[in-house]
Protein backbone atom coordinates (compact mmCIF):
# COMPACT_ATOMS: atom_id res chain seq x y z
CA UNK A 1 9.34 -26.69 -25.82
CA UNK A 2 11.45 -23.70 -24.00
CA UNK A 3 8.12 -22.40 -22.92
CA UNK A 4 6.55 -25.40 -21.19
CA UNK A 5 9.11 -25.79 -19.19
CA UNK A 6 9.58 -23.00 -17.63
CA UNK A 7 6.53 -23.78 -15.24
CA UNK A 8 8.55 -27.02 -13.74
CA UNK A 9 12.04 -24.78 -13.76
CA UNK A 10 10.14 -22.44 -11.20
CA UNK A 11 8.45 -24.54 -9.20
CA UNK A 12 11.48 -25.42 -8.02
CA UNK A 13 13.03 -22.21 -7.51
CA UNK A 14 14.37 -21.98 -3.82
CA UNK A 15 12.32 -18.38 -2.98
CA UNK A 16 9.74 -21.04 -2.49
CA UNK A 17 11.54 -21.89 0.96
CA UNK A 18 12.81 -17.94 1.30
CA UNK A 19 8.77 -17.20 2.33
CA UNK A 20 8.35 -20.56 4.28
CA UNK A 21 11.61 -18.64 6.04
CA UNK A 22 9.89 -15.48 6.42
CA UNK A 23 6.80 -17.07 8.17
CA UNK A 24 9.40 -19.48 10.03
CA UNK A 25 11.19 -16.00 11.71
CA UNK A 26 7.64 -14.11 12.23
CA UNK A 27 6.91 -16.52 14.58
CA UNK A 28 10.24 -16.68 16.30
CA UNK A 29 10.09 -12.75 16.67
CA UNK A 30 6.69 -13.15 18.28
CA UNK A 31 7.89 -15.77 20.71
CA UNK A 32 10.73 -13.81 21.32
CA UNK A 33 9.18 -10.49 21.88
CA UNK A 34 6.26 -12.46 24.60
CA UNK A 35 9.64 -14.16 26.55
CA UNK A 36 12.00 -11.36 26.55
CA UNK A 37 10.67 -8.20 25.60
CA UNK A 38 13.97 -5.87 25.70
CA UNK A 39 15.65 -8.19 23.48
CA UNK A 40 12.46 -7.66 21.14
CA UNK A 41 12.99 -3.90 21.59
CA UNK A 42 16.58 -4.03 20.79
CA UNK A 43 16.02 -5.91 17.21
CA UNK A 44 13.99 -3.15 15.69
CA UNK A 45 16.90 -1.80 13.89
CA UNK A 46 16.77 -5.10 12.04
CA UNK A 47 13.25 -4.25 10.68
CA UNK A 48 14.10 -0.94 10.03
CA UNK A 49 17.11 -2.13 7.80
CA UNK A 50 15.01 -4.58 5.49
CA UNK A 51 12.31 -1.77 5.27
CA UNK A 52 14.88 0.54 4.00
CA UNK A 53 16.44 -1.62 1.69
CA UNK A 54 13.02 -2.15 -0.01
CA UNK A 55 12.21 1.69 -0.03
CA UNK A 56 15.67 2.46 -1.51
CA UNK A 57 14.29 0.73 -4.70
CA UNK A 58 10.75 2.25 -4.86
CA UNK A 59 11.22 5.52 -6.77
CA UNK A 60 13.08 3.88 -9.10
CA UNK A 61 10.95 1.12 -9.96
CA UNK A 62 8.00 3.61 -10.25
CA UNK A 63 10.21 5.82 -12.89
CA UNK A 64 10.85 3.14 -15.00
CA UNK A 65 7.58 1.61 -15.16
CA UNK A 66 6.23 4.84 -15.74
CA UNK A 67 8.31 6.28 -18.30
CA UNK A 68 7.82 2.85 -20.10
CA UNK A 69 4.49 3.28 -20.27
CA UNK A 70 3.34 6.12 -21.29
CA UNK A 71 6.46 6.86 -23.42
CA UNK A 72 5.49 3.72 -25.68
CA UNK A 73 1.50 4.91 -25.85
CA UNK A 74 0.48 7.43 -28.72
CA UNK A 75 -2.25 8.78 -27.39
CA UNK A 76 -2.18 11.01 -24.25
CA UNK A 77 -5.47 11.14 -23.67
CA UNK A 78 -5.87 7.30 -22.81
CA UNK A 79 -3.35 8.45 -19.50
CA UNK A 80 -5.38 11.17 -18.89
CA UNK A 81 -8.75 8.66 -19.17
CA UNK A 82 -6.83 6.45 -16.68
CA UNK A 83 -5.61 9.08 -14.12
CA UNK A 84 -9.21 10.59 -13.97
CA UNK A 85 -11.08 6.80 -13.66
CA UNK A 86 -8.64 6.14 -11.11
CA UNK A 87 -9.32 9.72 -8.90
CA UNK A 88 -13.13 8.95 -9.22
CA UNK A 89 -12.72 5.54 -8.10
CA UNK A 90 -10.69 6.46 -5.43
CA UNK A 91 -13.01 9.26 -3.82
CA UNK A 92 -16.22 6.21 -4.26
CA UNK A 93 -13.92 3.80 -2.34
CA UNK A 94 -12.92 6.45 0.73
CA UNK A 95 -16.64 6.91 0.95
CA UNK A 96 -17.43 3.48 0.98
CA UNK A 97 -14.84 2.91 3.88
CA UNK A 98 -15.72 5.66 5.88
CA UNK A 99 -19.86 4.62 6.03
CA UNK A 100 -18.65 1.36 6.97
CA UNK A 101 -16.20 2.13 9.95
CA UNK A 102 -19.36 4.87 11.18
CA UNK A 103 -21.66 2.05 11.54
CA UNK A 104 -18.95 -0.59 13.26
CA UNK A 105 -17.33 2.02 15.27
CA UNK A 106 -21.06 3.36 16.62
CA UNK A 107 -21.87 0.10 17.69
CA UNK A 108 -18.38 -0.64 19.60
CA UNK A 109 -18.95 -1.21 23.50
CA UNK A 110 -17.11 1.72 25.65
CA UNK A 111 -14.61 0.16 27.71
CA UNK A 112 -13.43 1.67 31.32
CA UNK A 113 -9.48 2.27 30.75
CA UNK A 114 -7.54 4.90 32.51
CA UNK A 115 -6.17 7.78 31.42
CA UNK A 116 -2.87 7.84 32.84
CA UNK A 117 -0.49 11.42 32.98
CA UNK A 118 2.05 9.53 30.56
CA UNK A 119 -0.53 8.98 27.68
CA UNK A 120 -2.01 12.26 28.66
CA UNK A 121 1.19 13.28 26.18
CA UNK A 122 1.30 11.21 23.43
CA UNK A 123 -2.00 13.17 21.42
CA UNK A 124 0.31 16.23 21.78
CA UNK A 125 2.82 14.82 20.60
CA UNK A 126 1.69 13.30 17.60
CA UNK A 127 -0.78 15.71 17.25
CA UNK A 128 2.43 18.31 16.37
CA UNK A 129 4.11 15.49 14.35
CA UNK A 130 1.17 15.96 12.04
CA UNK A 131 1.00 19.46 11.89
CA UNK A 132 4.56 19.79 10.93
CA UNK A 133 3.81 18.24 7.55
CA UNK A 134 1.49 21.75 6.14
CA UNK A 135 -1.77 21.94 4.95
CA UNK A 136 -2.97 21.33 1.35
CA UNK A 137 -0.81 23.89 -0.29
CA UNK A 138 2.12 22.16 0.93
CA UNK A 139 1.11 19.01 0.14
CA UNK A 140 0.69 20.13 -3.28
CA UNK A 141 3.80 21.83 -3.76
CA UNK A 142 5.50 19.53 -1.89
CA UNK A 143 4.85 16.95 -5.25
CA UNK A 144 7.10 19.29 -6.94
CA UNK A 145 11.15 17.85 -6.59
CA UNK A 146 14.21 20.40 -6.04
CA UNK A 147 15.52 19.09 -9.18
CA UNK A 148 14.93 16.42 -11.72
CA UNK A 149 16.82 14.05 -10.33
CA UNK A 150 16.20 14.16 -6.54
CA UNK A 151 12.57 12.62 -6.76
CA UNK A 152 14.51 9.60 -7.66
CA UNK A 153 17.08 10.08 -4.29
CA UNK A 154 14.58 11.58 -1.83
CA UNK A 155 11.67 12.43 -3.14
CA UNK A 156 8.12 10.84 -2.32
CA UNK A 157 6.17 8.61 -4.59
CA UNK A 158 4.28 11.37 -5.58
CA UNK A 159 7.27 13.44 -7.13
CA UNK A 160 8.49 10.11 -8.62
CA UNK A 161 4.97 9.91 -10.12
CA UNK A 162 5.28 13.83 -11.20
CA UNK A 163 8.61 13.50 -12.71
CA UNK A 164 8.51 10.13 -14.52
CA UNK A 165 5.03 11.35 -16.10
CA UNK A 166 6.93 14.74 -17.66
CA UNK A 167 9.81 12.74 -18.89
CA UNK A 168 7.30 10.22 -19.73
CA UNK A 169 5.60 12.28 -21.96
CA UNK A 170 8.71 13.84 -23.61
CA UNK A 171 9.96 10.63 -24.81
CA UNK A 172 6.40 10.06 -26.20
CA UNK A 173 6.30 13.87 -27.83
CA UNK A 174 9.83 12.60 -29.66
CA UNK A 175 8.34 9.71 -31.10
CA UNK A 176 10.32 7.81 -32.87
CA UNK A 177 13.28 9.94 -31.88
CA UNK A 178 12.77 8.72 -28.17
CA UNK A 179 12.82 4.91 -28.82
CA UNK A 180 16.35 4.83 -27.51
CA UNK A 181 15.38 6.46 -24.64
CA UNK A 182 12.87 3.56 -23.77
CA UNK A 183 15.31 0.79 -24.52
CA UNK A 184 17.44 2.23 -21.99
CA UNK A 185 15.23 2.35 -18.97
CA UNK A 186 14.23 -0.85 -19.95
CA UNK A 187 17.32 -1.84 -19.14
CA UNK A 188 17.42 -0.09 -16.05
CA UNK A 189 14.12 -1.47 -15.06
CA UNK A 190 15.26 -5.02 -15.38
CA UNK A 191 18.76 -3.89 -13.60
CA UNK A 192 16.88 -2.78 -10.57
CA UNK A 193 13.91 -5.56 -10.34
CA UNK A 194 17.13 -8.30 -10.21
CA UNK A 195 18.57 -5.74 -7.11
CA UNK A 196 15.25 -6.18 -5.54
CA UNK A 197 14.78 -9.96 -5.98
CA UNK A 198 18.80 -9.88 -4.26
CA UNK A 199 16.66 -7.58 -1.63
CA UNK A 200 14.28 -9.64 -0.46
CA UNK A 201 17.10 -12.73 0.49
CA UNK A 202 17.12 -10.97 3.45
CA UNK A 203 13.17 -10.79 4.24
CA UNK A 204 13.31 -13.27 6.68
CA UNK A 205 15.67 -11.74 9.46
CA UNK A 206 13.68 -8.32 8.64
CA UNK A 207 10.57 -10.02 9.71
CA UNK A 208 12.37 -11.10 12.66
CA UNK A 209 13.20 -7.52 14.04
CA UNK A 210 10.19 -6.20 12.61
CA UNK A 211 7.44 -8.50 14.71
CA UNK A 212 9.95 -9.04 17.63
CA UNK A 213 10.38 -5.08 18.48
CA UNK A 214 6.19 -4.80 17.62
CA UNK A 215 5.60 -7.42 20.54
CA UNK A 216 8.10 -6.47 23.01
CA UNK A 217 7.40 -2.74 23.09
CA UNK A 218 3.19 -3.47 23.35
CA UNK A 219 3.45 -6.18 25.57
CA UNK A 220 0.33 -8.32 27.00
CA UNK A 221 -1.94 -6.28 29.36
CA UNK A 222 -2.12 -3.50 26.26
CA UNK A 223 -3.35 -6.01 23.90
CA UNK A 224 -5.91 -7.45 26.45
CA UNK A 225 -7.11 -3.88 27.45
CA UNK A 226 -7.89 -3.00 24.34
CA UNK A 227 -9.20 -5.82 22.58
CA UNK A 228 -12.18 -4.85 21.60
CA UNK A 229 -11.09 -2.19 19.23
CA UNK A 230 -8.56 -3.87 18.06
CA UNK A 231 -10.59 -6.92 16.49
CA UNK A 232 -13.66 -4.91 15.78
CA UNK A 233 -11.19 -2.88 13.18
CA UNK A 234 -10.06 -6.41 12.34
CA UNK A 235 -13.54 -7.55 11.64
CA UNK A 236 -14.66 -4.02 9.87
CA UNK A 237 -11.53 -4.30 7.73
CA UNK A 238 -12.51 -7.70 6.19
CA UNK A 239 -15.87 -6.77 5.75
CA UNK A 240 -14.72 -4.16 3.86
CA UNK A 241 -12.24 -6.58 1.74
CA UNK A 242 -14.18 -9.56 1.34
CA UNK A 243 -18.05 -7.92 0.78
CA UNK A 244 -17.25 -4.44 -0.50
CA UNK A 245 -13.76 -5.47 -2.51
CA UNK A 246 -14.87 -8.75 -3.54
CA UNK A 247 -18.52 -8.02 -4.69
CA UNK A 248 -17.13 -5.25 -7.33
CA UNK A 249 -14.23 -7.46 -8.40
CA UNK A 250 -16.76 -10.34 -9.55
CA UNK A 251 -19.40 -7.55 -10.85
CA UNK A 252 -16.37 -5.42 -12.67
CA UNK A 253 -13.60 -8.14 -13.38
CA UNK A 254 -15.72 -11.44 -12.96
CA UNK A 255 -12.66 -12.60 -10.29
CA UNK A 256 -12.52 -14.13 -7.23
CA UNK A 257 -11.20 -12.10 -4.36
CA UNK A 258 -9.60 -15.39 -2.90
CA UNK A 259 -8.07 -16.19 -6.44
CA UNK A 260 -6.36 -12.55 -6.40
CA UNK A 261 -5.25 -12.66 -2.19
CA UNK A 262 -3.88 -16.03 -2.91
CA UNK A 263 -1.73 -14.57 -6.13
CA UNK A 264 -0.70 -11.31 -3.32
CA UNK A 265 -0.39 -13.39 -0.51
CA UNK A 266 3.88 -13.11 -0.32
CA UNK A 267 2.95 -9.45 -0.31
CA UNK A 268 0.54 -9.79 2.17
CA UNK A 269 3.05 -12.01 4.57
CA UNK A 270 5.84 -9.08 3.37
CA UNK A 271 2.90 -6.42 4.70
CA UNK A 272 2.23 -8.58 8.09
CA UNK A 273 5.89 -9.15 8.80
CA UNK A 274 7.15 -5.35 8.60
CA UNK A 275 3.70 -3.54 9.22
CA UNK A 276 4.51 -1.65 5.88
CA UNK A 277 2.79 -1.43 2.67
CA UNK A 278 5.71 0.19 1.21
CA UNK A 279 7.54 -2.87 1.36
CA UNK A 280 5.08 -4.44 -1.07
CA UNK A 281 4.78 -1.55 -3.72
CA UNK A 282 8.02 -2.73 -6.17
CA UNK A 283 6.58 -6.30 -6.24
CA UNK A 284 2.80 -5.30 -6.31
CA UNK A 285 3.61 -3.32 -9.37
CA UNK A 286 5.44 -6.31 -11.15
CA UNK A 287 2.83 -8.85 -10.56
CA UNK A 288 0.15 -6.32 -11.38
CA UNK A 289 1.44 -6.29 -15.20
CA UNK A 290 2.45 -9.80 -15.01
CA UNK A 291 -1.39 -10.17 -14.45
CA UNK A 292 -2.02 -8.33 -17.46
CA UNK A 293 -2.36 -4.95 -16.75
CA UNK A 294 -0.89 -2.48 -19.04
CA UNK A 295 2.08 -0.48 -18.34
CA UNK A 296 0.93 2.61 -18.12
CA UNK A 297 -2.03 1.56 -15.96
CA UNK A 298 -0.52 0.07 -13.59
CA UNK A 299 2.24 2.86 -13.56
CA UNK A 300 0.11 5.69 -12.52
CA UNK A 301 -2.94 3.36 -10.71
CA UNK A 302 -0.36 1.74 -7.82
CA UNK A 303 1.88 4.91 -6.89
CA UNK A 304 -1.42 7.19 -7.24
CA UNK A 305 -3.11 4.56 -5.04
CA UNK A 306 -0.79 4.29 -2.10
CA UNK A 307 -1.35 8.07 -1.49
CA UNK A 308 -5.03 8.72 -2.10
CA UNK A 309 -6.71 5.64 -1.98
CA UNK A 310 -6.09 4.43 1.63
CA UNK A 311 -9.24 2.12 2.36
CA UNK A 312 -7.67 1.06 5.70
CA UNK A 313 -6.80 4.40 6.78
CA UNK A 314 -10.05 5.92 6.36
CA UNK A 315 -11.96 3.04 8.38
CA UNK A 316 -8.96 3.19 11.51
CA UNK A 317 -9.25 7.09 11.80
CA UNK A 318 -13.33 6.60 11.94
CA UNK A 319 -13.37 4.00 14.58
CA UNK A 320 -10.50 5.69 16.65
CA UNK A 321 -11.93 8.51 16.59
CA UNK A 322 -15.63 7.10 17.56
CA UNK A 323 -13.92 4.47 20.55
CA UNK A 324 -11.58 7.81 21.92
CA UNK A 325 -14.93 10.02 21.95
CA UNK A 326 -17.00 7.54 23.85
CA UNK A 327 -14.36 5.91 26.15
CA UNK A 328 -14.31 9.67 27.34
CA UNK A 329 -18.02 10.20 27.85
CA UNK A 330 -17.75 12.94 24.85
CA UNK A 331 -19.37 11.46 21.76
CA UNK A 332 -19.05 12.68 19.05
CA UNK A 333 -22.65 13.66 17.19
CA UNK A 334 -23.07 12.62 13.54
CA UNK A 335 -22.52 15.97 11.79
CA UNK A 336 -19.07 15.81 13.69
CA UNK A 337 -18.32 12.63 13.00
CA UNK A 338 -18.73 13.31 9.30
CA UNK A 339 -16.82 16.53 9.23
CA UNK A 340 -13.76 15.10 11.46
CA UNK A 341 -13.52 11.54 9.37
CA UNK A 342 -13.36 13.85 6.27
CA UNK A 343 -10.98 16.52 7.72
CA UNK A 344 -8.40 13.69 8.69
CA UNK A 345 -8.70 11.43 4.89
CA UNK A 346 -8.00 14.31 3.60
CA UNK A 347 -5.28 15.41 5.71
CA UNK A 348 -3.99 11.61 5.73
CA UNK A 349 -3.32 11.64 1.55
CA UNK A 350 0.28 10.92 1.13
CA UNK A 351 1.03 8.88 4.49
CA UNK A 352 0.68 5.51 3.08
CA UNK A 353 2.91 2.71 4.23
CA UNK A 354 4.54 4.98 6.35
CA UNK A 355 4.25 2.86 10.19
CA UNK A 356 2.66 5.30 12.62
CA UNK A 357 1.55 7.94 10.22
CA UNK A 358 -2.18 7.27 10.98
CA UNK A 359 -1.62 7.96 14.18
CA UNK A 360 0.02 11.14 13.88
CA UNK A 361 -3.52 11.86 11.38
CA UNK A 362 -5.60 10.74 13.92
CA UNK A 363 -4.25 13.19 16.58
CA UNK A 364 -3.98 16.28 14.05
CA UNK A 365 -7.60 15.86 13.08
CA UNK A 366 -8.88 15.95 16.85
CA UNK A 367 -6.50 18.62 17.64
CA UNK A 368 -7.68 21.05 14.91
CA UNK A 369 -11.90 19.78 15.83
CA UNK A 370 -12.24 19.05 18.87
CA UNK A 371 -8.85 19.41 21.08
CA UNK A 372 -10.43 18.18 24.51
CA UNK A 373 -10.26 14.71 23.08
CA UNK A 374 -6.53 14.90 22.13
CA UNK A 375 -5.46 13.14 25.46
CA UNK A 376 -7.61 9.56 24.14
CA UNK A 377 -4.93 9.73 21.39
CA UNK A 378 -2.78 7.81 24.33
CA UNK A 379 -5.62 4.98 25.30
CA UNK A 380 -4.74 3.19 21.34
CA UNK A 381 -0.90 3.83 21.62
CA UNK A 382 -0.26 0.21 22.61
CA UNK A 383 -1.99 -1.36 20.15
CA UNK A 384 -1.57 1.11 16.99
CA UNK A 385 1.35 -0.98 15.35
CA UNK A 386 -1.19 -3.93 15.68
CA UNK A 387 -3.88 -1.92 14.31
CA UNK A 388 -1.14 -0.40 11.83
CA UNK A 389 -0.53 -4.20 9.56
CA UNK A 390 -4.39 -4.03 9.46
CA UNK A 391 -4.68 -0.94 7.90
CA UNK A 392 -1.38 -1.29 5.33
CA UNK A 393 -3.12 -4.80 4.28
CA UNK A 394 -6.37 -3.22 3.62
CA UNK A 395 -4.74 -0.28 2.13
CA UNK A 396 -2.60 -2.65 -0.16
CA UNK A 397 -5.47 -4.73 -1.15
CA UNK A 398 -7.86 -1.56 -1.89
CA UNK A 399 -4.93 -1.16 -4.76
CA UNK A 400 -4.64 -4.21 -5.93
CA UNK A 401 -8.40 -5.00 -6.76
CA UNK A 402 -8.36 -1.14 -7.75
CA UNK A 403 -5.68 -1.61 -10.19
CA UNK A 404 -7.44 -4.39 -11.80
CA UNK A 405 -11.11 -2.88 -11.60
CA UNK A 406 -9.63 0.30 -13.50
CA UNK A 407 -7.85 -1.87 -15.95
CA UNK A 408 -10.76 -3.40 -16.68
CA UNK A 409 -13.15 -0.57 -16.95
CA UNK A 410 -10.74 1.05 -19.46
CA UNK A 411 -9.84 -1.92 -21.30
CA UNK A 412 -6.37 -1.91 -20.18
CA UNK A 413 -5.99 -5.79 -19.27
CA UNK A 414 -5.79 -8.68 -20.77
CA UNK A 415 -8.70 -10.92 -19.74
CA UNK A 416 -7.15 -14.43 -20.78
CA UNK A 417 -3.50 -13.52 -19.53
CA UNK A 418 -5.26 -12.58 -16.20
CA UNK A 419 -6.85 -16.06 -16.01
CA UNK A 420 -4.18 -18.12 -16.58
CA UNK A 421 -1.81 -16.52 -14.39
CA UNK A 422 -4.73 -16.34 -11.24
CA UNK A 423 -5.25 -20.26 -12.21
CA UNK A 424 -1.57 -20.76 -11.46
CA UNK A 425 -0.68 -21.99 -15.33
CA UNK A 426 1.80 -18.34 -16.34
CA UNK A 427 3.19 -18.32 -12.26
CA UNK A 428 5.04 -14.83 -11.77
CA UNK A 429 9.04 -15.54 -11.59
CA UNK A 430 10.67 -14.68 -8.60
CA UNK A 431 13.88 -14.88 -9.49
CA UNK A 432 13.83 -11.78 -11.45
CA UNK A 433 10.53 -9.88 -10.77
CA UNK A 434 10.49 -8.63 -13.99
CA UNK A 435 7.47 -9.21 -16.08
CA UNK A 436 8.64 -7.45 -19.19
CA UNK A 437 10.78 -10.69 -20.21
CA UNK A 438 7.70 -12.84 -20.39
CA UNK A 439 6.17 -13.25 -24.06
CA UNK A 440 2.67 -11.68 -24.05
CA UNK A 441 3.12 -9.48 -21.08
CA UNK A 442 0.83 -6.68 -20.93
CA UNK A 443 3.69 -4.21 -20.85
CA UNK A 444 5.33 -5.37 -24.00
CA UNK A 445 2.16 -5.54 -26.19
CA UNK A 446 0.88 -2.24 -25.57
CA UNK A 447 2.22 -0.26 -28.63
CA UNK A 448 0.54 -3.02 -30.78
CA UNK A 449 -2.57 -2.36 -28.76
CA UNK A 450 -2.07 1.30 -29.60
CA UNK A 451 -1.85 1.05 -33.31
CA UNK A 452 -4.76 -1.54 -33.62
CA UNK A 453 -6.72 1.31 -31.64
CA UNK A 454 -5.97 3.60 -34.53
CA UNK A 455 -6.22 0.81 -37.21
């Protein structure tokens, strides 16, 4: 009796009216931003503040989920299967994205704008922003923490990812020694999901600074300038979602890719609002295995995902690159173009979600290959944040179908959990984010899952 009617108790739950809020003060902040653009400006902090609120919690929502994961699996080897799927799938995708922004951003129209001594600066500028991150040895050390504990402070979802995996597998080397261990950052894990659902109470005036500051700093005559790259990305990005994406979730998963964006689509708003995929990650991994995703696949698919498979990223930095070579008279030939795309995905790995970081790619990859193009870095400055909630939303829905496509190639989801939750009969609850208290979930069954394996 308890069970069925917990579907009526939550839809009624008032974060029902918290999103209609959120869209309610997304529009405000664009009419605001239009009318009176220094007040727009001088609301970013707002923005920033709900962004950082929601980052505070990531590391330590990716620990726990982790450590739950593969702590309660027996077999290391069915991580290792996942981690490796995942990597392959990811390096297929990137290709896939880059062949598609080629061919859209060949066939954009040049368009005459001038190349003023102010935007002459901005390549350099972000071009040295980039540069002061390292190469690839840096990148990979940089994974490594200072200490234990600081990934979970301030370290980078990476060394969350690094460290939870090592304690992770500890607590699975201990056996049944280590099932104390796992009961407590259970608790934990349900602790900080409730601090998160307390979190987003405040989404709506973050959407307000967010989209008010976006408008009032780009302003009008940008957006009309450059309007042709701006919804050619548009249009290249949903080609990519809705042909590319959805075709291989209906082969792979037999889903719909509208059933799935409608069960993302408060992350999606979340994404829209703040221009952020990192604002989505804590709930993205929640409804994930309250889809029916193991723990441990979802654990080391999403954080993995938001720093090497970056879908969006990889089609902006082709068609910037393509519209600043041509609105310069300097095309770019097709063994540079396929040397440059892959020089700046590669350099981009680990920038995920952070606003403005695919700019600062863009302008290190044409300042290591070809520097007189640098300048053109300045003619998409106006519109980047507008191009930026493009490429976060095609980033974050690159990981969702990826998370379930994975899942689902390994036989880490549960097929009829993940149909009655898409058909709206299991809705995820809100109030506490945590999918761990739900009977069935895909995180609670997996040591039974384990020991029928070795049954």
């Amino acid at each position: 009796m308890s069970t069925g009617a917990q579907p009526g108790t939550r839809k009624k739950d008032r974060t029902h009216y918290l999103y209609i809020a959120v869209i309610a003060a997304v529009v405000l902040g664009v009419l605001v931003g239009f009318v009176a653009p220094d007040v727009g400006v001088a609301l970013k902090p707002l923005g920033d503040g709900f962004v950082d609120l929601v980052r505070m919690m990531i590391s330590p929502i990716i620990f726990c989920t982790i450590v739950l994961g593969v702590g309660s699996v027996r077999k290391a080897a069915q991580v290792g299967r996942v981690g490796g799927t995942a990597l392959l799938y990811f390096l297929v995708m990137s290709a896939f994205a880059l062949v598609i922004g080629l061919v859209v951003g060949n066939l954009l129209p040049a368009t005459e704008l001038q190349l003023t001594d102010e935007l002459r600066g901005v390549g350099a500028e972000r071009a040295e922003e980039a540069h002061e991150g390292g190469g690839t040895v840096d990148f990979l050390l940089g994974i490594i923490p200072t200490s234990l504990f600081s990934a979970l402070t301030d370290g980078s979802v990476l060394e969350t990812l690094f460290v939870a995996l090592l304690v992770g597998f500890a607590i699975q080397g201990l056996g049944e020694r280590g099932e104390p261990a796992l009961r407590g950052v259970e608790v934990i894990q349900r602790i900080v999901f409730k601090v998160l659902a307390m979190v987003m109470w405040v989404a709506p005036i973050g959407a307000f600074g967010a989209i008010a500051a976006v408008v009032g700093a780009t302003g009008v005559d940008a957006l009309k300038a450059l309007a042709t790259v701006m919804v050619g990305f548009y249009v290249t990005c949903a080609l990519f979602i809705f042909i590319v994406l959805g075709v291989l979730l209906r082969l792979v998963a037999k889903m719909s890719i509208f059933s799935l964006l409608k069960y993302v689509a408060r992350e999606l708003l979340l994404i829209v609002s703040t221009s952020s995929s990192e604002t989505a990650l804590p709930r993205l991994i929640a409804k994930m295995e309250h889809l029916g995703v193991s723990r441990p696949t979802v654990g080391i698919v999403v954080p993995t995902g938001y720093s090497f498979n970056l879908d969006g990223t990889a089609i902006y930095l082709t068609m910037a690159s393509l519209f600043i070579a041509t609105s310069l008279g300097d095309p770019l030939s097709i063994s540079e173009q396929v040397s440059l795309l892959v020089f700046m995905v590669i350099a981009s790995k680990g920038a995920a979600g952070v606003s403005g970081a695919g700019l600062a790619t863009l302008a290190g990859g044409l300042s290591s290959h070809r520097p007189e193009l640098l300048d053109g870095v300045g003619l998409i400055v106006g519109i980047d944040r507008f191009m930026s909630e493009a490429r976060a939303i095609t980033n974050f829905i690159g990981n969702t179908v990826g998370t379930v496509v994975i899942g689902t190639w390994t036989g880490q989801i549960d097929r009829e959990r993940a149909t009655r939750v898409l058909a709206g009969q299991d809705p995820f609850d809100e109030r506490t984010m945590d999918p761990s208290h739900v009977s069935g979930s895909a995180g609670t069954l997996e040591p039974e899952r384990e020991a029928a394996g070795r049954r």
